[in-house]
N, C-alpha and C. Protein backbone atom coordinates (compact mmCIF):
# COMPACT_ATOMS: atom_id res chain seq x y z
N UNK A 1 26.01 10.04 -98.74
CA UNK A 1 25.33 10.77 -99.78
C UNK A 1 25.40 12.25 -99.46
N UNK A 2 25.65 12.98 -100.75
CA UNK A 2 25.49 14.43 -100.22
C UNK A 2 24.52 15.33 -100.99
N UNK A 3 24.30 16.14 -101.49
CA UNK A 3 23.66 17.26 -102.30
C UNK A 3 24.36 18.25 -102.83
N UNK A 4 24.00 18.61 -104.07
CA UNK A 4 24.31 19.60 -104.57
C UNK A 4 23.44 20.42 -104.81
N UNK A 5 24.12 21.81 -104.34
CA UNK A 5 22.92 23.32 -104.58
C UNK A 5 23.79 24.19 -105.50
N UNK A 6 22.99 24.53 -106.69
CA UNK A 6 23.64 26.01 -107.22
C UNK A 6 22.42 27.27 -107.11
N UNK A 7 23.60 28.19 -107.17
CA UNK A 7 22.58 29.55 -107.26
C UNK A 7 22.76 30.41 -108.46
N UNK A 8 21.47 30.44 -109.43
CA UNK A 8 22.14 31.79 -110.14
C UNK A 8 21.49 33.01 -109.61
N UNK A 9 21.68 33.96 -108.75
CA UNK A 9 21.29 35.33 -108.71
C UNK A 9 21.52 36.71 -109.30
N UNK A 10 20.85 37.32 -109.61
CA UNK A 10 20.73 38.36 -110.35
C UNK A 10 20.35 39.68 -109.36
N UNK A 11 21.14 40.43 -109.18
CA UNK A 11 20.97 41.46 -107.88
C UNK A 11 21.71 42.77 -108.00
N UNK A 12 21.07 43.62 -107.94
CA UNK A 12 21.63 45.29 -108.13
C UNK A 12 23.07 45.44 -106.63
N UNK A 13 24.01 45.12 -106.84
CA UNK A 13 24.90 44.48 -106.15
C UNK A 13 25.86 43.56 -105.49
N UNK A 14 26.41 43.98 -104.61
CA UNK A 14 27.42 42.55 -104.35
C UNK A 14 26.66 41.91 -103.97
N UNK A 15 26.44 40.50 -104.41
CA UNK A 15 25.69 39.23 -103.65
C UNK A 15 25.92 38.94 -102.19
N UNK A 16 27.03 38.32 -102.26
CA UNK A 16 27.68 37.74 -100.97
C UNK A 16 27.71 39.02 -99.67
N UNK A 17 27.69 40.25 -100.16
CA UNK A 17 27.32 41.91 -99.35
C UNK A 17 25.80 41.63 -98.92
N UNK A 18 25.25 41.65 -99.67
CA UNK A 18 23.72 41.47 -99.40
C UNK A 18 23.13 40.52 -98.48
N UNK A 19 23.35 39.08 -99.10
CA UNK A 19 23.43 38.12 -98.37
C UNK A 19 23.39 38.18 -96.61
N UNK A 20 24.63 38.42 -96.57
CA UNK A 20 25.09 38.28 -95.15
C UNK A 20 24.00 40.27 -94.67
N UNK A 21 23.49 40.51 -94.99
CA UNK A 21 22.45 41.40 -94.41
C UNK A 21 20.89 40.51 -94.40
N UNK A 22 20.61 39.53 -94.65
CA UNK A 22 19.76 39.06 -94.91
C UNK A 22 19.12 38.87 -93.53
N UNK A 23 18.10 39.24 -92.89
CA UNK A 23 17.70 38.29 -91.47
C UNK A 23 16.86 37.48 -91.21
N UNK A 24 15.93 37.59 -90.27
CA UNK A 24 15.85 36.15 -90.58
C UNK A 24 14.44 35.77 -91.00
N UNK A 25 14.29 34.50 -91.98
CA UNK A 25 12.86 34.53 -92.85
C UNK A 25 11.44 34.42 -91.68
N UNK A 26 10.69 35.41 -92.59
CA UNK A 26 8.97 35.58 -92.17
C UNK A 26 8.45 33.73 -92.07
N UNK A 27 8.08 33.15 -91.52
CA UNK A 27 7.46 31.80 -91.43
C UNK A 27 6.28 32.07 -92.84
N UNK A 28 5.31 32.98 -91.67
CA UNK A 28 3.67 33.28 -92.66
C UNK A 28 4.14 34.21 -93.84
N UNK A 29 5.19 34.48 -94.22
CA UNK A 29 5.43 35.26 -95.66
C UNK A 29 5.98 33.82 -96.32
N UNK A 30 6.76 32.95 -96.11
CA UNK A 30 7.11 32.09 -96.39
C UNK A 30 6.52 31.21 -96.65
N UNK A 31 5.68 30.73 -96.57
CA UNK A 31 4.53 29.59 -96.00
C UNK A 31 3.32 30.12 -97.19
N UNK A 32 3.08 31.58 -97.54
CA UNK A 32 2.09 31.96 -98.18
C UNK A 32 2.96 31.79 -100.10
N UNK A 33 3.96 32.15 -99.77
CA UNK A 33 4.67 32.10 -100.93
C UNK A 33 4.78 30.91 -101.80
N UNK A 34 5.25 29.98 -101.02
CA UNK A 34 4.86 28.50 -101.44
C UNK A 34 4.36 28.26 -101.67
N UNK A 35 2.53 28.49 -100.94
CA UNK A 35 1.40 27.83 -101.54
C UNK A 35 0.99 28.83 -102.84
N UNK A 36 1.48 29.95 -102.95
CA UNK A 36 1.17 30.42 -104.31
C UNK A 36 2.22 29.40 -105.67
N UNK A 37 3.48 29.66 -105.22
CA UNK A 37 4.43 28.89 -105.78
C UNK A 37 3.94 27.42 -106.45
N UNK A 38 3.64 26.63 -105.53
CA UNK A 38 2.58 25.42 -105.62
C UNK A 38 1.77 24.87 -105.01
N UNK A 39 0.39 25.50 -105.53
CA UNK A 39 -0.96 25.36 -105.15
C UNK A 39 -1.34 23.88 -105.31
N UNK A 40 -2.43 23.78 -104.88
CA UNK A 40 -2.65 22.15 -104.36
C UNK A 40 -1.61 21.34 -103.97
N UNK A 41 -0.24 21.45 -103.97
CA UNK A 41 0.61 20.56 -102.74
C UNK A 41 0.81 20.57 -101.49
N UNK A 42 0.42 19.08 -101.09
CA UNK A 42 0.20 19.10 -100.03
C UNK A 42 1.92 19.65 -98.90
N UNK A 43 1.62 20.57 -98.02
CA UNK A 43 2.60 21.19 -97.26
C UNK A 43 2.38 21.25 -96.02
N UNK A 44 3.41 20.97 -95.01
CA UNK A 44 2.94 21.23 -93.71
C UNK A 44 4.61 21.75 -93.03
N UNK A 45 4.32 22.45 -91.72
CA UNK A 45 5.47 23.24 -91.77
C UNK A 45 5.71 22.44 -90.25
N UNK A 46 7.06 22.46 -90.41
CA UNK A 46 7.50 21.68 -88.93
C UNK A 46 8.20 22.64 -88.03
N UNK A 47 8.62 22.06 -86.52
CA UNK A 47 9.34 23.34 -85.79
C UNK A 47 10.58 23.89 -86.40
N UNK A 48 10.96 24.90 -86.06
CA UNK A 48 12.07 25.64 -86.91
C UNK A 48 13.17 24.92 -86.41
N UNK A 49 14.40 25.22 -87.01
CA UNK A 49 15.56 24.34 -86.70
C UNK A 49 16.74 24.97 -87.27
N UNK A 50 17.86 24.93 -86.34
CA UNK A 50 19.16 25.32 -87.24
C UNK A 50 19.87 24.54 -88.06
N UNK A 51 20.42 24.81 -89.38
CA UNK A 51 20.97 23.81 -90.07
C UNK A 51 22.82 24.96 -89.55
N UNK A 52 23.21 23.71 -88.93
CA UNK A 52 24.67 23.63 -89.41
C UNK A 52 25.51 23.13 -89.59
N UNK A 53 27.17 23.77 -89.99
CA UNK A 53 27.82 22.93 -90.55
C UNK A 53 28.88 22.88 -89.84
N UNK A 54 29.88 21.60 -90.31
CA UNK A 54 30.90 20.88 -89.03
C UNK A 54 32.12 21.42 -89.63
């Protein structure tokens, strides 16, 4: 089984430029965002982890 992700972004610039300047995400900015995003779901945050690819 696999997944599919699309992105539409909208950005005063090159995407893929930007992107790769990106570093690396706030946990507690992250974590607060969500629960605004969706309030009353239940969320719990696990240890961080690298996703990569083969």
């Amino acid at each position: 089984m696999g997944a599919k992700t699309g992105l539409l972004v909208y950005a005063d610039g090159d995407v893929p430029g930007l992107l790769r300047r990106v570093g690396t995400a706030d946990l507690d900015r992250t974590v607060t965002m969500m629960r605004r995003l969706y309030p009353g779901e239940g969320r719990h945050t696990v240890e961080r982890s690298e996703i990569l690819t083969a």
